[in-house]
Protein backbone atom coordinates (compact mmCIF):
# COMPACT_ATOMS: atom_id res chain seq x y z
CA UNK A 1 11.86 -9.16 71.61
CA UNK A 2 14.54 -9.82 68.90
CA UNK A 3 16.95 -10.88 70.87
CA UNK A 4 14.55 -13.66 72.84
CA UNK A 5 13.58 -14.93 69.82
CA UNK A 6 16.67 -15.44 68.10
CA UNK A 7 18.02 -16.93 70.97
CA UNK A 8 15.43 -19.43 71.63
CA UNK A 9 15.22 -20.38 67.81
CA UNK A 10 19.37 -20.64 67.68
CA UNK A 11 20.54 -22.34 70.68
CA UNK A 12 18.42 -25.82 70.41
CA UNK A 13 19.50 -25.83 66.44
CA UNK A 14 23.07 -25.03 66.90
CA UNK A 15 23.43 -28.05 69.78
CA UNK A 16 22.58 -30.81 67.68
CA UNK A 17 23.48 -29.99 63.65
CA UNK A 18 26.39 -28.04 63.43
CA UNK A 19 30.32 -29.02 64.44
CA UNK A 20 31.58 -26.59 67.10
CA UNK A 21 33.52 -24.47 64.42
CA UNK A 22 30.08 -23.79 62.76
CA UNK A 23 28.51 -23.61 65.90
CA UNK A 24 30.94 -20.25 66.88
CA UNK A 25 30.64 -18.86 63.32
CA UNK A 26 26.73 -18.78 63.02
CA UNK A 27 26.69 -17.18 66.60
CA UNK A 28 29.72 -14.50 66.08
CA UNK A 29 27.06 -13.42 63.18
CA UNK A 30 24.25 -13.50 65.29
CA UNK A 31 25.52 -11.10 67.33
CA UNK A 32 27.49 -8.61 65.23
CA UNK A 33 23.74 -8.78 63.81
CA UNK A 34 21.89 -7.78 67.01
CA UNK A 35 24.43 -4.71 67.46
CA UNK A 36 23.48 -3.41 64.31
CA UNK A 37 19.72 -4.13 64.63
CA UNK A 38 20.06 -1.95 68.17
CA UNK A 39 21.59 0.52 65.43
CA UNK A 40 18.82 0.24 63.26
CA UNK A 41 21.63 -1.08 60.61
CA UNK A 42 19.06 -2.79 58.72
CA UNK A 43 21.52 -3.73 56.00
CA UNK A 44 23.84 -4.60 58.11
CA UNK A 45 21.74 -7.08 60.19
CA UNK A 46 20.46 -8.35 56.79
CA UNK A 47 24.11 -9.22 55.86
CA UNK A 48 24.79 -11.09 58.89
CA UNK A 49 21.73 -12.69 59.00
CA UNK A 50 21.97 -14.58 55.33
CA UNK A 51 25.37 -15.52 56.47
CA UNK A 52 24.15 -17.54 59.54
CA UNK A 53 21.33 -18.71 57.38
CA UNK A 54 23.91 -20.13 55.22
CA UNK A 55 25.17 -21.92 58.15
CA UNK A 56 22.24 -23.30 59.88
CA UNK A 57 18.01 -22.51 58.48
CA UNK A 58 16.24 -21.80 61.50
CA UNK A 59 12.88 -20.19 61.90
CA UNK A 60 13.65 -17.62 64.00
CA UNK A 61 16.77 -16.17 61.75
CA UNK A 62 14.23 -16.14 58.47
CA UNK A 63 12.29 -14.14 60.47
CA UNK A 64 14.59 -11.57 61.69
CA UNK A 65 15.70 -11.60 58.04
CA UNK A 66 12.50 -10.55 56.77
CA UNK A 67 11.80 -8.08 59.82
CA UNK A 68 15.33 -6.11 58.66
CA UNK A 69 14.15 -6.58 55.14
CA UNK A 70 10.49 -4.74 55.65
CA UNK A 71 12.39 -1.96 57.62
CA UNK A 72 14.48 -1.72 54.44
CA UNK A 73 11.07 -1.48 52.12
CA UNK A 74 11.91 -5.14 50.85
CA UNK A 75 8.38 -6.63 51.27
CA UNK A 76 8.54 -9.30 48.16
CA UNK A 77 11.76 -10.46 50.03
CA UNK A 78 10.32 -9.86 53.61
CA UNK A 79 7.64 -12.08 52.79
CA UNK A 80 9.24 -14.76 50.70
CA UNK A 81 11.54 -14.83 54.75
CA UNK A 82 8.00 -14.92 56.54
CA UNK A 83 6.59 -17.70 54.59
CA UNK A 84 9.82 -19.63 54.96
CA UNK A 85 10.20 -19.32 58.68
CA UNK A 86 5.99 -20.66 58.44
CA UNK A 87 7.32 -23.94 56.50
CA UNK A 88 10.39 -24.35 59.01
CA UNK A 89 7.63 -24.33 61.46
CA UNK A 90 5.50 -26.76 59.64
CA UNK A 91 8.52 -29.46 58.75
CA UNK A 92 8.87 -29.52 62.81
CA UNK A 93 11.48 -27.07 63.68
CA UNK A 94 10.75 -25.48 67.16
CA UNK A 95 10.24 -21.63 68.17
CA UNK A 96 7.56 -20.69 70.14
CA UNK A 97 8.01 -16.97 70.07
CA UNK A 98 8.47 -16.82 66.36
CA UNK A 99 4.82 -18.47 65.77
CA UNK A 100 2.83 -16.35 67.75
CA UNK A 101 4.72 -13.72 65.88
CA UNK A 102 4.38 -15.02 61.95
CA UNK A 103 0.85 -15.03 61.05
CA UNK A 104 0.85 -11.09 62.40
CA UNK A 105 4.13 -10.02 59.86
CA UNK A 106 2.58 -11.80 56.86
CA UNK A 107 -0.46 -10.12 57.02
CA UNK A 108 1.37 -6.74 57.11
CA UNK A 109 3.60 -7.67 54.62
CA UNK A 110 1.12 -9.26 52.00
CA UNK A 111 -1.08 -5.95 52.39
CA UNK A 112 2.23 -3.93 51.18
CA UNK A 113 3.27 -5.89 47.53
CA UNK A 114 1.68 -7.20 44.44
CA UNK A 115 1.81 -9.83 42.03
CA UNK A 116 3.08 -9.97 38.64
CA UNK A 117 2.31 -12.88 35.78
CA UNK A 118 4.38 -12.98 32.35
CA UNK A 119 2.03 -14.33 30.05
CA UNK A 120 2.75 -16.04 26.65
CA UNK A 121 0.46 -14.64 23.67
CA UNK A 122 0.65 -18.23 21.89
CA UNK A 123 1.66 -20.53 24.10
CA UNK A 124 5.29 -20.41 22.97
CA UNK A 125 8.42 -20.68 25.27
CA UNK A 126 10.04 -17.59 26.49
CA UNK A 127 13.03 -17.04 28.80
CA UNK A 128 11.76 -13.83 30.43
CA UNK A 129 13.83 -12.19 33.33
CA UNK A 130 12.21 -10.07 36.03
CA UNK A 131 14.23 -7.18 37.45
CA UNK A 132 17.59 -9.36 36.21
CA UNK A 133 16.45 -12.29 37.98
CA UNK A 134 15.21 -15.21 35.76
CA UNK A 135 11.53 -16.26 36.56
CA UNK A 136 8.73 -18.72 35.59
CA UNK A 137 6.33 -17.55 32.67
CA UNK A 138 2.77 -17.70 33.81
CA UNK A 139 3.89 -18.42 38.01
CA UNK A 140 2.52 -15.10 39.70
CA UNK A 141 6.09 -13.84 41.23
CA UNK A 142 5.48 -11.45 44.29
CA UNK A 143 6.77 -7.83 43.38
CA UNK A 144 7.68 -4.46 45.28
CA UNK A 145 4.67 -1.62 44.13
CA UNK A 146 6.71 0.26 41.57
CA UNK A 147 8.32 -0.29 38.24
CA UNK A 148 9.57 -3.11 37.44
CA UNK A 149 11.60 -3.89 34.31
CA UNK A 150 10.94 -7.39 31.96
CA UNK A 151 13.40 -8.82 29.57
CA UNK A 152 12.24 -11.70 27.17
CA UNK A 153 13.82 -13.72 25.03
CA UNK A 154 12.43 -16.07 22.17
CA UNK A 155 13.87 -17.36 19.18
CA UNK A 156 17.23 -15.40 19.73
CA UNK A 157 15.19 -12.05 19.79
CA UNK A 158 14.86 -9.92 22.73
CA UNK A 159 12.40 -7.77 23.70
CA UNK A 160 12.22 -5.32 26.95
CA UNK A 161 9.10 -3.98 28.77
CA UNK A 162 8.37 -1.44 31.99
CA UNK A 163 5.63 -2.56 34.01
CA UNK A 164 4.20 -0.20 37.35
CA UNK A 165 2.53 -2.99 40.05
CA UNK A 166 0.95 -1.12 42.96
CA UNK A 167 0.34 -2.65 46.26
CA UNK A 168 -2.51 -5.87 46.77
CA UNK A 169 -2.37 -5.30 42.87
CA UNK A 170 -2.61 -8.71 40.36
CA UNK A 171 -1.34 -6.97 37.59
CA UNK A 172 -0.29 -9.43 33.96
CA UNK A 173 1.77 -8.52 30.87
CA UNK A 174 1.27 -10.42 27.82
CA UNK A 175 4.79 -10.69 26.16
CA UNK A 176 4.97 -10.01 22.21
CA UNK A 177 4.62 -12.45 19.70
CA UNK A 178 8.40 -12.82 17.99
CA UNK A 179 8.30 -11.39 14.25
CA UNK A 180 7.97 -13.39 11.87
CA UNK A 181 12.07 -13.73 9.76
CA UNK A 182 12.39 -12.55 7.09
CA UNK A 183 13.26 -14.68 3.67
CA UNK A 184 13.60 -14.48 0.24
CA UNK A 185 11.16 -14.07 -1.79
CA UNK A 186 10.19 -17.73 -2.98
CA UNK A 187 11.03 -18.14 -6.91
CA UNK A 188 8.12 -18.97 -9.24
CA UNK A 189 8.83 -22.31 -11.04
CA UNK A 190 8.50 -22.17 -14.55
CA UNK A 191 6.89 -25.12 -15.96
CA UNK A 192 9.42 -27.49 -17.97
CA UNK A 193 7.59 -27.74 -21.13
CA UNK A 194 7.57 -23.56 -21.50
CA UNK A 195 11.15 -22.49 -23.18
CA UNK A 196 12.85 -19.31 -21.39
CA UNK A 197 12.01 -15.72 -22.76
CA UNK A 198 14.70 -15.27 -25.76
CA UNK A 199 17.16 -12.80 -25.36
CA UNK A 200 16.28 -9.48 -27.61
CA UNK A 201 17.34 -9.74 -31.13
CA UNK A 202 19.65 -6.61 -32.26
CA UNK A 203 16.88 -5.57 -34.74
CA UNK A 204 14.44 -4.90 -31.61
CA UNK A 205 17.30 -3.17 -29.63
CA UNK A 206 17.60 -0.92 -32.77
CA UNK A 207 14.12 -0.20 -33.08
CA UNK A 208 14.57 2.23 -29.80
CA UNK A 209 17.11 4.29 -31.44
CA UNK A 210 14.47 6.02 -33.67
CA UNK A 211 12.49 7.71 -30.41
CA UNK A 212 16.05 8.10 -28.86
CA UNK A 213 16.66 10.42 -32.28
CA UNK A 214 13.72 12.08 -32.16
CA UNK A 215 13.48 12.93 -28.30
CA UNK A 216 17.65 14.31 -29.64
CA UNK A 217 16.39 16.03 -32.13
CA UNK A 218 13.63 17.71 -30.35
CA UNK A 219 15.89 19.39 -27.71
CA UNK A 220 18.41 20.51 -30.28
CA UNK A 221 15.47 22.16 -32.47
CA UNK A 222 14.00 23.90 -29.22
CA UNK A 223 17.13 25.03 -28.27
CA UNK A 224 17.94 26.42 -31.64
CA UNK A 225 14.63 27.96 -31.46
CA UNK A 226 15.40 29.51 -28.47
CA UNK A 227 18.60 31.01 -29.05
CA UNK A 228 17.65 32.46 -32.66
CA UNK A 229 14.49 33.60 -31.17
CA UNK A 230 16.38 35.80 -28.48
CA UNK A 231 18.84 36.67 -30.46
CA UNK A 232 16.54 38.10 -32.71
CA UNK A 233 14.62 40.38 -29.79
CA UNK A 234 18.29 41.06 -28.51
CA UNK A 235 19.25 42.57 -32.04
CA UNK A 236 15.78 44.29 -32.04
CA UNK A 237 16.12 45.95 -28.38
CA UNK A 238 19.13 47.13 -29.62
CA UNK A 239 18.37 48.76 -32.60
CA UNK A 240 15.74 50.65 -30.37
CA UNK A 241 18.17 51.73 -27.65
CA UNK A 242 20.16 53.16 -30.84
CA UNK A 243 16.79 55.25 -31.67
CA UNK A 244 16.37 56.60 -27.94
CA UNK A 245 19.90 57.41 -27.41
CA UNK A 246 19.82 59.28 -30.76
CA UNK A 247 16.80 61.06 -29.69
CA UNK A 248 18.39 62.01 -26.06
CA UNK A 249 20.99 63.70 -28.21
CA UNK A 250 19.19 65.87 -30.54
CA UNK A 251 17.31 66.93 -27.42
CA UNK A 252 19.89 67.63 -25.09
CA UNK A 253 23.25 66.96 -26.85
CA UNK A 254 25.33 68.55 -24.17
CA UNK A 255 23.78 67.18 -20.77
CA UNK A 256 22.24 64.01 -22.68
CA UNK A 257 20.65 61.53 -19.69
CA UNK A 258 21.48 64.59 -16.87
CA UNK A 259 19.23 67.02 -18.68
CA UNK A 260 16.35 68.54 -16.28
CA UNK A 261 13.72 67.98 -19.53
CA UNK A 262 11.01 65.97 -18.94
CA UNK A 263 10.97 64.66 -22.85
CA UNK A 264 14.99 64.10 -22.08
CA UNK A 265 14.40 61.89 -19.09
CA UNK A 266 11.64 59.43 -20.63
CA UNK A 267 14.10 58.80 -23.53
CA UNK A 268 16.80 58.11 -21.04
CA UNK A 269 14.30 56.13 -19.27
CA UNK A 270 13.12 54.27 -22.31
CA UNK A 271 16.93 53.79 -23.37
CA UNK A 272 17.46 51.79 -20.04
CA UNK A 273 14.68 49.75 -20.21
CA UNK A 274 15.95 48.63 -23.67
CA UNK A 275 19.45 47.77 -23.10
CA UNK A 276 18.17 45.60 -20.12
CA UNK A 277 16.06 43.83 -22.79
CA UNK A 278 18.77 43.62 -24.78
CA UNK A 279 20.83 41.94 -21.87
CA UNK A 280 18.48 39.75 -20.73
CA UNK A 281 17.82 38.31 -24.15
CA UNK A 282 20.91 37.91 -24.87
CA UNK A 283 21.33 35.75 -21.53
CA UNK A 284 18.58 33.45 -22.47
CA UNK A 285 19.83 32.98 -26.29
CA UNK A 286 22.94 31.72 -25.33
CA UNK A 287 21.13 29.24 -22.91
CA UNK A 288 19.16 28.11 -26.05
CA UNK A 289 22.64 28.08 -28.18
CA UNK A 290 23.88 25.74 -25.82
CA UNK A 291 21.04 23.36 -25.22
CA UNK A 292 21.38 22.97 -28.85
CA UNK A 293 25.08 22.12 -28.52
CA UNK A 294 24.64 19.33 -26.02
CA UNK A 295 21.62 18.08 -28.02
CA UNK A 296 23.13 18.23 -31.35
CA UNK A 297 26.12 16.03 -29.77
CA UNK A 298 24.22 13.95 -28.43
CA UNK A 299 21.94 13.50 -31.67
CA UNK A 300 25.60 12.62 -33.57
CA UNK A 301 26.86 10.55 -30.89
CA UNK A 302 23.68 8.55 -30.53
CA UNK A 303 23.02 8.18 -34.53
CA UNK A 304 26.95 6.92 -35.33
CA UNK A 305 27.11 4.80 -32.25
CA UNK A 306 23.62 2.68 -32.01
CA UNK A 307 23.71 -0.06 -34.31
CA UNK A 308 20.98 0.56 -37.02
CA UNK A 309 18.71 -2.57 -38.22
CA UNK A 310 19.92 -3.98 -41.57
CA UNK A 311 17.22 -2.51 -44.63
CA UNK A 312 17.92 -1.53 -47.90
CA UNK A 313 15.90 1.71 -47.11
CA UNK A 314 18.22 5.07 -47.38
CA UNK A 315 18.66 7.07 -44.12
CA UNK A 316 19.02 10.12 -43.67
CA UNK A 317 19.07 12.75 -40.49
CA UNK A 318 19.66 16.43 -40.53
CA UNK A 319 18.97 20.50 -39.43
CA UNK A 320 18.04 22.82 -41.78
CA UNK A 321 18.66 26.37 -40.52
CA UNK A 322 17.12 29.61 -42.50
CA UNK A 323 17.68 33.09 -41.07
CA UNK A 324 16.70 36.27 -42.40
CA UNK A 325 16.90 40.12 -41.08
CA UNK A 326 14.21 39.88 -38.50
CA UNK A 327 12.59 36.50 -38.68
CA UNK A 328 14.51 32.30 -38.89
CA UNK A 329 13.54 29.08 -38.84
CA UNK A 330 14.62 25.74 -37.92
CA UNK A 331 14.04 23.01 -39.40
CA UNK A 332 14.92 18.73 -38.33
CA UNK A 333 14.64 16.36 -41.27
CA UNK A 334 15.16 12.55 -41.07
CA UNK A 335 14.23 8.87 -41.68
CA UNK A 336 14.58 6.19 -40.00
């Protein structure tokens, strides 16, 4: 059957439109494309097909085109052959066995793809590709069922979508609205009868140096607190290990801490418990000593380095510090 009709839809067209050169080429495809049709070489055949389609458009080669393309699963390009070879047909072109044959194949064919529509959400122009090839936005374009990939482009940005179309399916994908670019933010206008803001006059940039000294001050008082404070309880654990060691030795002077007495081995215990007191304080006053350090510096640094507001008022900053065997103070003095 394929080799009647391509014969009887070749031969008349060659005769009359093509130079004898043409004539030879279109046929030495038609028949390297029969052999591989008898070899179910559907690819093949396809190849040599288009290339004597390229030579001469007959009805019977689109549809022995589309026949190799629907063995090959190709039933949007199957059908886009069928419905060709129809039109030939209509615009005059001759082949008998082809037209009983046509109406038949489309049917199958249609029943096997869908449709797919690009849609614009406003109306604006896109450039939108379908599977790589460049399509019509809102022209239903006849797919294979399966996925399909879409690639838009609007106002220089891109955007990329997957869409599944199953067969007899009229499936649409509304494309994405472009995003709105992004600007600067627009000034305010100031109106021309309001003077600019005036800069800030040295006596208000002085005026923050006071909480500046005080916030200062406050860290180097707390951390003088601190370190006084634990050196205080330091001094005082220590005193009390002296007193438990003291009483481990008139206990037990020989064995001291390794003595089997239970009185022996509280005192020990006791003795431990101080000195770790004593350590630990110790730790924590020097964290306070130093706290004070940094905040003291910074208290000097700040108070000879920030210009001061012009006054005739005296000012005056400073620590007082008062120890005494088991209790101290601190004290921060100033004006400003």
């Amino acid at each position: 059957m394929i080799a009647a009709v391509i014969s009887s839809a070749l031969e008349p067209s060659f005769a009359w439109a093509q130079t004898p050169r043409e004539i030879a080429a279109a046929r030495s495809h038609f028949k390297a494309a029969r052999q591989l049709e008898d070899a179910k070489n559907w690819e093949g055949a396809s190849a040599e097909l288009r290339a004597a389609v390229a030579i001469k458009e007959t009805p019977g080669l689109r549809y022995h085109l589309a026949y190799c393309q629907e063995q090959l699963a190709h039933y949007a390009a199957a059908l886009r052959n069928y419905q060709r070879a129809q039109q030939l047909l209509g615009e005059g072109q001759q082949a008998a066995d082809v037209s009983q044959l046509l109406g038949p194949a489309i049917e199958r064919v249609r029943a096997l793809v869908g449709e797919l529509t690009l849609i614009s959400p406003d109306g604006g122009a896109y450039q939108v590709f379908l599977d790589g090839n460049e399509v019509e936005l809102g022209k239903p374009t006849i797919v294979d069922p399966g996925l399909h990939k879409v690639r838009a482009v609007r106002d220089g940005e891109e955007q990329r979508h997957e869409v599944s179309v199953a067969a007899r399916a009229k499936q649409r994908l509304e494309l994405d609205v472009p995003s709105a670019p992004e600007g600067p933010a627009p000034a305010q206008a100031t109106p021309s009868n309001t003077p600019p803001a005036p800069p800030a006059t040295a006596a208000e940039q002085s005026s923050l140096k006071a909480p500046v000294l005080i916030g200062e001050g406050v860290v180097t008082l707390l951390g003088l607190g601190l370190g006084i404070g634990f050196t205080l309880q330091a001094n005082k654990a220590s005193s009390e290990a002296d007193e438990a060691l003291a009483d481990i030795n008139a206990k037990d002077p020989q064995r001291q801490c390794s003595s089997d007495k239970a009185s022996v081995q509280s005192a020990c215990a006791q003795l431990q418990d101080f000195k770790q007191q004593e350590f630990d304080a110790r730790d924590l006053a020097t964290i306070g000593f130093v706290t004070a350090g940094v905040g003291a510096v910074s208290l000097i640094t700040t108070w000879l380095l920030w210009p001061a507001p012009q006054s005739s008022s005296a000012r005056s900053v400073g620590i007082r510090i008062q120890t005494g065997a088991s209790t101290g103070s601190v004290e921060l003095f100033g004006s400003f």
